[in-house]
N, C-alpha and C. Protein backbone atom coordinates (compact mmCIF):
# COMPACT_ATOMS: atom_id res chain seq x y z
N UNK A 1 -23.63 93.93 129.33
CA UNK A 1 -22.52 94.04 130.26
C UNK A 1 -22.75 93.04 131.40
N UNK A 2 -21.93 92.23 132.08
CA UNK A 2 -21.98 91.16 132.54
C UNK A 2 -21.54 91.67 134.05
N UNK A 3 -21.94 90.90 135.22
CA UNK A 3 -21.46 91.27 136.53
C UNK A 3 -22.30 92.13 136.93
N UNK A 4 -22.08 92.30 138.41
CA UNK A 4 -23.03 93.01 138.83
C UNK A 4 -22.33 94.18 139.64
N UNK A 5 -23.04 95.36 140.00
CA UNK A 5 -22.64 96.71 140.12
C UNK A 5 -22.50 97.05 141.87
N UNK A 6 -21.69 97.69 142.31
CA UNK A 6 -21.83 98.26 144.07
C UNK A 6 -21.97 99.54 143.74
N UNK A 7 -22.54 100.32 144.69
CA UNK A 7 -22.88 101.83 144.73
C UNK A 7 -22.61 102.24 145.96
N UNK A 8 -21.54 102.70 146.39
CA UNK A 8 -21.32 103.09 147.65
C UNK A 8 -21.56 104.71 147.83
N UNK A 9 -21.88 105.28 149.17
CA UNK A 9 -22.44 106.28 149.42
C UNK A 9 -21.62 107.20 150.70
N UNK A 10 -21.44 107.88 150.76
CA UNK A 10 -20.42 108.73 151.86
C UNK A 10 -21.78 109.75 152.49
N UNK A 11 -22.66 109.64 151.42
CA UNK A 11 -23.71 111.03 152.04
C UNK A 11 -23.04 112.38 151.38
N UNK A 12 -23.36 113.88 152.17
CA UNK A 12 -22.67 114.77 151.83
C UNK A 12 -21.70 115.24 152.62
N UNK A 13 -21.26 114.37 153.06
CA UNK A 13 -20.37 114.81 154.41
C UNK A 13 -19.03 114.18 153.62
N UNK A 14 -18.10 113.81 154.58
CA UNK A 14 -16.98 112.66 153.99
C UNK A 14 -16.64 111.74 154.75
N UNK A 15 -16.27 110.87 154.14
CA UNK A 15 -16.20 109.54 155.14
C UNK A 15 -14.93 108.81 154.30
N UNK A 16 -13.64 109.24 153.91
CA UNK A 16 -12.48 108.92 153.53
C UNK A 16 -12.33 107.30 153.80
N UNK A 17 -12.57 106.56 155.27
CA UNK A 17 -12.02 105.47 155.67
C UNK A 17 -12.93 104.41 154.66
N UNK A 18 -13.92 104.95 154.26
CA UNK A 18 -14.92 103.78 153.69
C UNK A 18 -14.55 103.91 151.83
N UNK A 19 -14.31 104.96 151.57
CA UNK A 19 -13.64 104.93 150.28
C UNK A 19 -12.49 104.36 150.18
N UNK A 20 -11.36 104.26 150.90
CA UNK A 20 -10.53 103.86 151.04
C UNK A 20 -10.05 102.66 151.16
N UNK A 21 -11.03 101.63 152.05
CA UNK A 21 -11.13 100.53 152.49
C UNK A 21 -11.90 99.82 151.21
N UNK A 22 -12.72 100.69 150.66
CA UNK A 22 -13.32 99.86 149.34
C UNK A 22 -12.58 99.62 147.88
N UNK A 23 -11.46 100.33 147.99
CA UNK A 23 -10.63 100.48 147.06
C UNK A 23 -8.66 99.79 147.18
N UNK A 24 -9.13 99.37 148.41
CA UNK A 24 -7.67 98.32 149.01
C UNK A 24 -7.89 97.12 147.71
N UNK A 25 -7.17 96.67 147.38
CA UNK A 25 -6.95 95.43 146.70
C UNK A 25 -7.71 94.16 147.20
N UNK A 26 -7.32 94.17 148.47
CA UNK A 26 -8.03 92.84 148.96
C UNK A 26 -9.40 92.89 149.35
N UNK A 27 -10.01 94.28 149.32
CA UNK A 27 -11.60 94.19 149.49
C UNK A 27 -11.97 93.72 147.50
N UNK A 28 -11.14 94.59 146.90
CA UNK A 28 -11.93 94.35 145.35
C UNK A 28 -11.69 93.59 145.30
N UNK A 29 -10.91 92.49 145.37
CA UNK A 29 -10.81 90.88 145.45
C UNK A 29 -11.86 89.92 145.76
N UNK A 30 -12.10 90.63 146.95
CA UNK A 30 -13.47 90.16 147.52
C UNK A 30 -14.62 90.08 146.62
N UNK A 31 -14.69 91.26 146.27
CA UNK A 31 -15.67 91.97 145.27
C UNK A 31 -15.81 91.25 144.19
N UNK A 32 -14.74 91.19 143.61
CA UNK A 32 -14.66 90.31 142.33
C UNK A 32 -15.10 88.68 142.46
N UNK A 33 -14.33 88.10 143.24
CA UNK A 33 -14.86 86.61 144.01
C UNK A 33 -16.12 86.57 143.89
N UNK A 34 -16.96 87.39 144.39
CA UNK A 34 -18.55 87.30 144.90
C UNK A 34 -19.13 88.16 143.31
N UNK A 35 -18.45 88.05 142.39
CA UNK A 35 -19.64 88.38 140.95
C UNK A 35 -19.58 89.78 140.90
N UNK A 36 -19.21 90.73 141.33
CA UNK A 36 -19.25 92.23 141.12
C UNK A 36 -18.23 93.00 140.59
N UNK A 37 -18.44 93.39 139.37
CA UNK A 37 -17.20 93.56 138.32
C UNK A 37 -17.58 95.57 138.52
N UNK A 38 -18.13 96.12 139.12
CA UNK A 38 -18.26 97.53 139.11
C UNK A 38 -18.35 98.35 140.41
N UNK A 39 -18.00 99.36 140.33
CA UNK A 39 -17.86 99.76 141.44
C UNK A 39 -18.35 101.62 141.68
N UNK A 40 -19.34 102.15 141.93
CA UNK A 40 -19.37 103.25 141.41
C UNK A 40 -19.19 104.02 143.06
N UNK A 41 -18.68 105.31 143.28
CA UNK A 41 -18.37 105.86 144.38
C UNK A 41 -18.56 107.14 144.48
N UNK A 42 -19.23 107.13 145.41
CA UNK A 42 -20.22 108.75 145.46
C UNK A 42 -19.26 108.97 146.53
N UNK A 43 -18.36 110.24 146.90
CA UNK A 43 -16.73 110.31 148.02
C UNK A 43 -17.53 111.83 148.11
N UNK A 44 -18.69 112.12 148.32
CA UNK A 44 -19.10 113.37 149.29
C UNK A 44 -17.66 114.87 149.02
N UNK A 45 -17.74 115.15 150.45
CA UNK A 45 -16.82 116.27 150.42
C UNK A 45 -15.39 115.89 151.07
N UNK A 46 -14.96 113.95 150.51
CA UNK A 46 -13.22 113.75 151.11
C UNK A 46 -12.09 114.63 150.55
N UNK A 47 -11.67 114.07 151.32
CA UNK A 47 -10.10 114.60 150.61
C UNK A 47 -9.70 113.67 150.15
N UNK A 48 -9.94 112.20 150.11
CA UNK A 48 -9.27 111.29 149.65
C UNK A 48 -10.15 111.20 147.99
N UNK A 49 -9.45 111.08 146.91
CA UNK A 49 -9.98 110.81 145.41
C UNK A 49 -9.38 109.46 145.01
N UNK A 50 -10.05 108.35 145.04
CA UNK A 50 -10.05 106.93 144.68
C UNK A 50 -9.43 107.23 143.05
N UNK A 51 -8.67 105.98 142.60
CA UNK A 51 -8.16 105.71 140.93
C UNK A 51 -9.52 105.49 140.67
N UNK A 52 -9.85 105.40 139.24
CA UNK A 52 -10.77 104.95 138.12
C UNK A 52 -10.34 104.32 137.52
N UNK A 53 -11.13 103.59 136.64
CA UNK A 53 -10.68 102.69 135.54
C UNK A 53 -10.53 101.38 136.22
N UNK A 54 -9.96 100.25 135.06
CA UNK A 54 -10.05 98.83 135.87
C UNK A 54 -8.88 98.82 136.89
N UNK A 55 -9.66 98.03 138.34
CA UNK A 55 -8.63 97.58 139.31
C UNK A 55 -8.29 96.40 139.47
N UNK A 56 -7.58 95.43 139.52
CA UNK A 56 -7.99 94.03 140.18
C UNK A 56 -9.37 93.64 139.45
N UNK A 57 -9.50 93.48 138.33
CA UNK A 57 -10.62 92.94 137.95
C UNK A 57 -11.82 93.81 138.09
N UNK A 58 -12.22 95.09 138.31
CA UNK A 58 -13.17 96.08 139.43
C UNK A 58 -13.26 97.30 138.17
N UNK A 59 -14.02 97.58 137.67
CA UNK A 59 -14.07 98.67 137.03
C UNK A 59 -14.57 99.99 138.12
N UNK A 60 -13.75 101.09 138.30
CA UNK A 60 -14.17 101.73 139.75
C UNK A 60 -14.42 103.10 138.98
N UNK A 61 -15.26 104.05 139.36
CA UNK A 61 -15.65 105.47 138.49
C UNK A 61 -16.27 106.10 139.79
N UNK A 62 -16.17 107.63 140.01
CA UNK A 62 -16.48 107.98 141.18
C UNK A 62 -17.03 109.52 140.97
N UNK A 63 -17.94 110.26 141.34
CA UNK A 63 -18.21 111.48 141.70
C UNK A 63 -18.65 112.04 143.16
N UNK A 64 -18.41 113.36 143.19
CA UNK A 64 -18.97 113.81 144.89
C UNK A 64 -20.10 114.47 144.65
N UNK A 65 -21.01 114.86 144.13
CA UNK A 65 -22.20 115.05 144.65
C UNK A 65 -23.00 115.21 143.75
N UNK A 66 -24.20 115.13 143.25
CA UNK A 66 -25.52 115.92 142.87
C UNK A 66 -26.47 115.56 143.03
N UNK A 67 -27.43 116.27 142.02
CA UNK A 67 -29.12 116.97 142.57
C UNK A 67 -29.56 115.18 143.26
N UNK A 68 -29.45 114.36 142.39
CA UNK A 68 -30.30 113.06 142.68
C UNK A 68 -29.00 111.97 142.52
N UNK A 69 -29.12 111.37 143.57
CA UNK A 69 -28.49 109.59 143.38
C UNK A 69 -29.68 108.36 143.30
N UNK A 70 -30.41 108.90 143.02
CA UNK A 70 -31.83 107.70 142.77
C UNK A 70 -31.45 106.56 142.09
N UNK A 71 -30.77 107.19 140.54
CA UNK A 71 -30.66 106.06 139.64
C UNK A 71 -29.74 105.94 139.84
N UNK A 72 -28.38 106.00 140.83
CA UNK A 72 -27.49 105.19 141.05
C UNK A 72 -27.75 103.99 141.83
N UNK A 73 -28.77 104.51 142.96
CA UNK A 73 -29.74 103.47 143.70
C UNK A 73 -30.24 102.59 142.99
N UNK A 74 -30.68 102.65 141.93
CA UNK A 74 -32.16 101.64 141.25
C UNK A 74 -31.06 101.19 140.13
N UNK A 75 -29.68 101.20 139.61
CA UNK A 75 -28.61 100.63 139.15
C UNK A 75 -27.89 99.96 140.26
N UNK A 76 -27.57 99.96 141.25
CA UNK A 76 -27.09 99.07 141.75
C UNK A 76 -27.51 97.78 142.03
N UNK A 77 -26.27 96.86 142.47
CA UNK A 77 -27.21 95.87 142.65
C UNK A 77 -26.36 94.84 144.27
N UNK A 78 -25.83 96.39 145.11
CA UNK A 78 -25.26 96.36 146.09
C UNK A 78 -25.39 97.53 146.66
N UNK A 79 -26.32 98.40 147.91
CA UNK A 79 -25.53 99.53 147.98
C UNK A 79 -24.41 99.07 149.28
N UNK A 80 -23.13 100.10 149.39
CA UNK A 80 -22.95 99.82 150.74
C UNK A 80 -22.82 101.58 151.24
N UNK A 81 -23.24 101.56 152.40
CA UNK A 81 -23.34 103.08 152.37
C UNK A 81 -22.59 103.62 154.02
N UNK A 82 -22.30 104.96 154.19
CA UNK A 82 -22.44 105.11 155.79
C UNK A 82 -23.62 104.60 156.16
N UNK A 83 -23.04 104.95 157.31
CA UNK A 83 -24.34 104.61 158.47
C UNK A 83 -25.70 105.70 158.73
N UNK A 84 -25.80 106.92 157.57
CA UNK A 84 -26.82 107.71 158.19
C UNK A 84 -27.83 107.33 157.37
N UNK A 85 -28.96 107.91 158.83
CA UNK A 85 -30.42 107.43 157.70
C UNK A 85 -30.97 107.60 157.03
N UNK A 86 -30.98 108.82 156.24
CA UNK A 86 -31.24 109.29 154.93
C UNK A 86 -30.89 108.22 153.93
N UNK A 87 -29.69 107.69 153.77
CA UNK A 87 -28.86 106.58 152.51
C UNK A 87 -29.57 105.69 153.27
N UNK A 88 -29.68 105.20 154.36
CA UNK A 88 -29.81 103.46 154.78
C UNK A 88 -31.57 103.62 154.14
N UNK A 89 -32.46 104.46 154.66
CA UNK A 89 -33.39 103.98 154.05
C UNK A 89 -34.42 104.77 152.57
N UNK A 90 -32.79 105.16 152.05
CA UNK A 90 -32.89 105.20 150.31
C UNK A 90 -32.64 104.42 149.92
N UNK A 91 -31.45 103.41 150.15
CA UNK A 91 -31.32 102.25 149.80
C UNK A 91 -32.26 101.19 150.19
N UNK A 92 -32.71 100.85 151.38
CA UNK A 92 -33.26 99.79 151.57
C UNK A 92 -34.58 100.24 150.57
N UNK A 93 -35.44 101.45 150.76
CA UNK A 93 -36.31 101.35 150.42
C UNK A 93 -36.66 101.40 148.43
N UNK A 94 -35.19 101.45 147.91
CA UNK A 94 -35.00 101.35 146.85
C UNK A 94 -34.89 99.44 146.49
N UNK A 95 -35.21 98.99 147.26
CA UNK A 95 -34.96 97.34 147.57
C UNK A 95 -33.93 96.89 146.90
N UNK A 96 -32.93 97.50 147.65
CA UNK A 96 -31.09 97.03 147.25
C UNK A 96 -30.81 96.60 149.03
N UNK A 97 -29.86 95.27 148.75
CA UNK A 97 -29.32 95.10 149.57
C UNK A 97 -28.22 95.99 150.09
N UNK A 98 -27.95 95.72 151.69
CA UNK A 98 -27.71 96.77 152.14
C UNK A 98 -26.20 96.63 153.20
N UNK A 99 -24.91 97.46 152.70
CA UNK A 99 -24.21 97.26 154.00
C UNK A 99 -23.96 98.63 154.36
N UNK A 100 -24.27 98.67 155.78
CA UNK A 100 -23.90 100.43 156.68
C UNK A 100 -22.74 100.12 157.11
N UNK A 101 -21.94 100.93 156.91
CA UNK A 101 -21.00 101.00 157.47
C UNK A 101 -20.70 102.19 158.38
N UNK A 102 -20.48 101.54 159.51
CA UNK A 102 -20.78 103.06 160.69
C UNK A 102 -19.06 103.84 161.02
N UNK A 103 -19.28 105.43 160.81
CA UNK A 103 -18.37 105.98 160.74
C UNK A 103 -18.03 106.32 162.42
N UNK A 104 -16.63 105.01 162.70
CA UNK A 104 -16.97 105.42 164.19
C UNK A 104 -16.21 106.53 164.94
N UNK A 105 -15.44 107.86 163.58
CA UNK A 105 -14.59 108.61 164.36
C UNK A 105 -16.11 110.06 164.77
N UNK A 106 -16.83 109.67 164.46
CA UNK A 106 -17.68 110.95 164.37
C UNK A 106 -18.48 111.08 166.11
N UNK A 107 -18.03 112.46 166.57
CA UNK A 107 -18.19 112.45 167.61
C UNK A 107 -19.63 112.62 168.01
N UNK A 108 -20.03 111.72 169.54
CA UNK A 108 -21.22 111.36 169.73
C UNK A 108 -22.71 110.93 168.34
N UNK A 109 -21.58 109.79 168.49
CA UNK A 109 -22.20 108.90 166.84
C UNK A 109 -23.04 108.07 167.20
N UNK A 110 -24.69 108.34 166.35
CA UNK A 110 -25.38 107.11 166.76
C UNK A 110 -25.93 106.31 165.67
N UNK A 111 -24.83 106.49 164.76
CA UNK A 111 -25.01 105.66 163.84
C UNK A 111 -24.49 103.95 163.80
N UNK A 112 -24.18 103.55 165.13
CA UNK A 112 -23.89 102.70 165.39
C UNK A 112 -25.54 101.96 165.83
N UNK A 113 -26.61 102.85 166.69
CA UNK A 113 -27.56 102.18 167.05
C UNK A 113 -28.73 101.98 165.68
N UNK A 114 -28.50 102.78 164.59
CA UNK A 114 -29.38 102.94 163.65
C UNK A 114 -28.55 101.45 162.86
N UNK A 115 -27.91 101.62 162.71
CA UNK A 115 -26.92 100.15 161.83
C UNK A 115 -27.39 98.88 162.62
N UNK A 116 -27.29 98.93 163.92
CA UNK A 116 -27.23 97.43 165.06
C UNK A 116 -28.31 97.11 164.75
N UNK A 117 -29.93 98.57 165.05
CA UNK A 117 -31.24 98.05 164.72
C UNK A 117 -31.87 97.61 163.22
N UNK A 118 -31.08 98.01 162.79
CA UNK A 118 -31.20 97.52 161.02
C UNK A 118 -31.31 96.17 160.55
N UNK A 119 -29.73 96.43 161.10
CA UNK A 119 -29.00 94.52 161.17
C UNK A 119 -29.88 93.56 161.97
N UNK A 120 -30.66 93.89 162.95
CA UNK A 120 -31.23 93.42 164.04
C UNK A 120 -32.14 92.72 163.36
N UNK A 121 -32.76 93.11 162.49
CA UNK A 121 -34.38 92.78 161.89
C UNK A 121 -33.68 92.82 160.76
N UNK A 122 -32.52 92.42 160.36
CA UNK A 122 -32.42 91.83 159.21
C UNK A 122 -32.39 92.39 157.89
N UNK A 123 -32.49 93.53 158.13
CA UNK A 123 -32.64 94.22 156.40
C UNK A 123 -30.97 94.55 156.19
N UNK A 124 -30.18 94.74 156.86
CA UNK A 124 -28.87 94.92 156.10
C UNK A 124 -27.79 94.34 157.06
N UNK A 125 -26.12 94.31 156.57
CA UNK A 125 -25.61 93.87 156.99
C UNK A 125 -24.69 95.30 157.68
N UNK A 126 -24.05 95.00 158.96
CA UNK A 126 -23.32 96.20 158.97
C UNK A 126 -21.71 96.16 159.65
N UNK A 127 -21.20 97.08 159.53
CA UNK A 127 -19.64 96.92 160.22
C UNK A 127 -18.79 98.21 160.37
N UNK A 128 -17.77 98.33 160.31
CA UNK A 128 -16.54 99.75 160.56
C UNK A 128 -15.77 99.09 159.41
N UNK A 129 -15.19 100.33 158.90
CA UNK A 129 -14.02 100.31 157.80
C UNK A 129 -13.04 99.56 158.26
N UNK A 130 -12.83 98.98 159.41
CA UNK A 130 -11.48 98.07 159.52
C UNK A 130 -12.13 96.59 159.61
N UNK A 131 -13.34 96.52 159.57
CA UNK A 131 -14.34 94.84 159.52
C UNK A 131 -14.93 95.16 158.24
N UNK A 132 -14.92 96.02 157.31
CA UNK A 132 -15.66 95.58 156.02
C UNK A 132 -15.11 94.71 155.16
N UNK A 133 -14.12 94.14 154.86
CA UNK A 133 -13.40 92.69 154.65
C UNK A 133 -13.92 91.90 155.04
N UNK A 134 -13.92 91.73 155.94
CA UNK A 134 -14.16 90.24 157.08
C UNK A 134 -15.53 90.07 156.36
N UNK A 135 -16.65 91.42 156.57
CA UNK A 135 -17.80 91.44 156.64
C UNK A 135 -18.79 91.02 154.63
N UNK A 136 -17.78 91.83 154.14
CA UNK A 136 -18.02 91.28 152.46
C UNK A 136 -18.15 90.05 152.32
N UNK A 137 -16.65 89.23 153.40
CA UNK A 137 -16.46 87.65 152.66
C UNK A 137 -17.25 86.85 153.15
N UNK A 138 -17.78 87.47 154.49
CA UNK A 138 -18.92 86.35 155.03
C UNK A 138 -20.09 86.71 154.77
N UNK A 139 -20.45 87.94 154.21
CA UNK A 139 -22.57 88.11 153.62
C UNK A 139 -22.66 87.31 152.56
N UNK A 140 -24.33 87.31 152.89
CA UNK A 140 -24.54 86.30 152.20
C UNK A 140 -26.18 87.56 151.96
N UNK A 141 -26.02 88.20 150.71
CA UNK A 141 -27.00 89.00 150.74
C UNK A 141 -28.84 88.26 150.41
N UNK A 142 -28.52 87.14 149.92
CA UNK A 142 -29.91 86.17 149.86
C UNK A 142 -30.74 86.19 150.95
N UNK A 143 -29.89 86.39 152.08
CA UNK A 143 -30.71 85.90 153.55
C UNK A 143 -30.94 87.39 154.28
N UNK A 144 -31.02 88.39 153.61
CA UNK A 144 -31.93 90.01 154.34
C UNK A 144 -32.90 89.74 153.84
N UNK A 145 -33.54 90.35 154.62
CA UNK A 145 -35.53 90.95 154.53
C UNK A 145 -35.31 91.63 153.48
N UNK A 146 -36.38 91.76 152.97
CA UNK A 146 -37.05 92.81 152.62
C UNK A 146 -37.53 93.85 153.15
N UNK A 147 -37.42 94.95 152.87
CA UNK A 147 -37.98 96.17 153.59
C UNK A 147 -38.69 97.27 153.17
N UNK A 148 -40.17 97.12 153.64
CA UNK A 148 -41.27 97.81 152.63
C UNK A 148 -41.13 99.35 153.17
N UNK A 149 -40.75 100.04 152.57
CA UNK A 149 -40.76 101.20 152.91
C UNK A 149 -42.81 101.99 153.22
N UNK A 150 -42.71 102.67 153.82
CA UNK A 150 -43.64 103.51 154.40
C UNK A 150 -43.65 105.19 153.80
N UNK A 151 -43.06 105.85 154.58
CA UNK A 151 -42.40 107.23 154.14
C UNK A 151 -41.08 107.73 154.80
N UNK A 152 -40.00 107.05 153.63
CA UNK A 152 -38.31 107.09 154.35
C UNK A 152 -38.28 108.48 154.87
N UNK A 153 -38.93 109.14 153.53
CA UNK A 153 -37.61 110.51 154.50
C UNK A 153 -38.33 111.20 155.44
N UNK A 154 -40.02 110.45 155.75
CA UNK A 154 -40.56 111.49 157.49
C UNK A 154 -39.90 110.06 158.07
N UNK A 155 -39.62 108.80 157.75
CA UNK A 155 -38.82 107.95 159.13
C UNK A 155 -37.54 108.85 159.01
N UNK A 156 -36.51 109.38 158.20
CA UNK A 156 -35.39 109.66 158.50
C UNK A 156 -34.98 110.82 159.23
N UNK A 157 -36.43 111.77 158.78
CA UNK A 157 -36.56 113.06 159.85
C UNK A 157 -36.52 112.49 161.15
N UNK A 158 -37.75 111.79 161.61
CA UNK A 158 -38.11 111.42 162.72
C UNK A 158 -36.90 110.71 163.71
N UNK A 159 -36.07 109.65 162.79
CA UNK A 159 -35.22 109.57 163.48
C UNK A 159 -33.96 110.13 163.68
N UNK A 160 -33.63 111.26 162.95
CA UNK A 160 -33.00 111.92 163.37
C UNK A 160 -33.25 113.11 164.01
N UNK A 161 -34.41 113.40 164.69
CA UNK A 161 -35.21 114.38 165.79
C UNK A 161 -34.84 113.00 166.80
N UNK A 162 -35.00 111.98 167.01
CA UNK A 162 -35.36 111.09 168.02
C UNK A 162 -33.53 111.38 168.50
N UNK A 163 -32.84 110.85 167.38
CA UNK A 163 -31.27 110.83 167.60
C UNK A 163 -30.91 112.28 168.56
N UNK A 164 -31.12 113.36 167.98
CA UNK A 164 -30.44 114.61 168.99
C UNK A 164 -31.49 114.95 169.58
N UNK A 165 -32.64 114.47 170.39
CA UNK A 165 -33.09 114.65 171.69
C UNK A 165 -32.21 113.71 172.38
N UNK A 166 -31.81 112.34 171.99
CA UNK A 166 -31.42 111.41 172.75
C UNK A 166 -29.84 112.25 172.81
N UNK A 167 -29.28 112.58 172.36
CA UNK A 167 -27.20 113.46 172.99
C UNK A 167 -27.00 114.68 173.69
């Protein structure tokens, strides 16, 4: 099978705007342009349910939840995920390139500072559902770090103990 695969991630929560925005025509366009003929979509607990089957060139297939997304991780060969840190450093530390996309209706959200410091040092690219367009056509996923993971999920505890002392 030819082309290469995206794995997008909502978490277990829902995040409608990022399913949504990944499934507009002119993002799979994008998609397609840049070599990625698949599209798989993990849509948590939305209300919004994406089409399947081919789009615009995009073969798109979607489920909301179970026990493990590992090997959707270690099959991709894109994740783009929310912004929380559990997914950002399953993915990174699954060494898939990486876009967060930060959910900015969520109140007292600091998934904007976990995305900025990401992006900062280079391991992923990041944006909001109304810049993930812009943000697809200009990455250039060759030029992220690498990112050696340690132990993600005591960093993801930790920073999310660090996150709600800090609100």
């Amino acid at each position: 099978m030819s082309g290469k695969t995206i794995f997008v991630t909502v978490g277990t929560t829902h995040f409608d705007a990022l399913i949504q925005a990944i499934v507009e025509e002119e993002t799979l366009a994008i998609l397609r342009e840049k070599g990625y003929t698949r599209v798989n979509l993990q849509i948590g607990q939305g209300k919004f349910v994406p089409p399947e089957g081919e789009h615009w060139g995009i073969t798109l297939t979607h489920f909301r939840l179970k026990p493990s997304i590992a090997m959707d991780f270690a099959n991709a060969d894109l994740v783009i995920s929310h912004a929380g840190s559990g997914s950002c450093l399953e993915a990174l530390g699954a060494g898939k390139p990486l876009v967060a996309v930060v959910n900015d209706t969520l109140m007292a959200n600091h998934q904007t500072e976990l995305a900025e410091e990401l992006a900062s040092n280079g391991f992923c690219y990041y944006c909001y559902p109304a810049t993930l367009q812009e943000m697809l056509a200009d990455m250039d996923v060759s030029l992220l770090r690498s990112y050696v993971p340690g132990q993600p999920k005591l960093l993801a505890q930790y920073l999310n103990s660090v996150i709600k002392l800090a609100s």
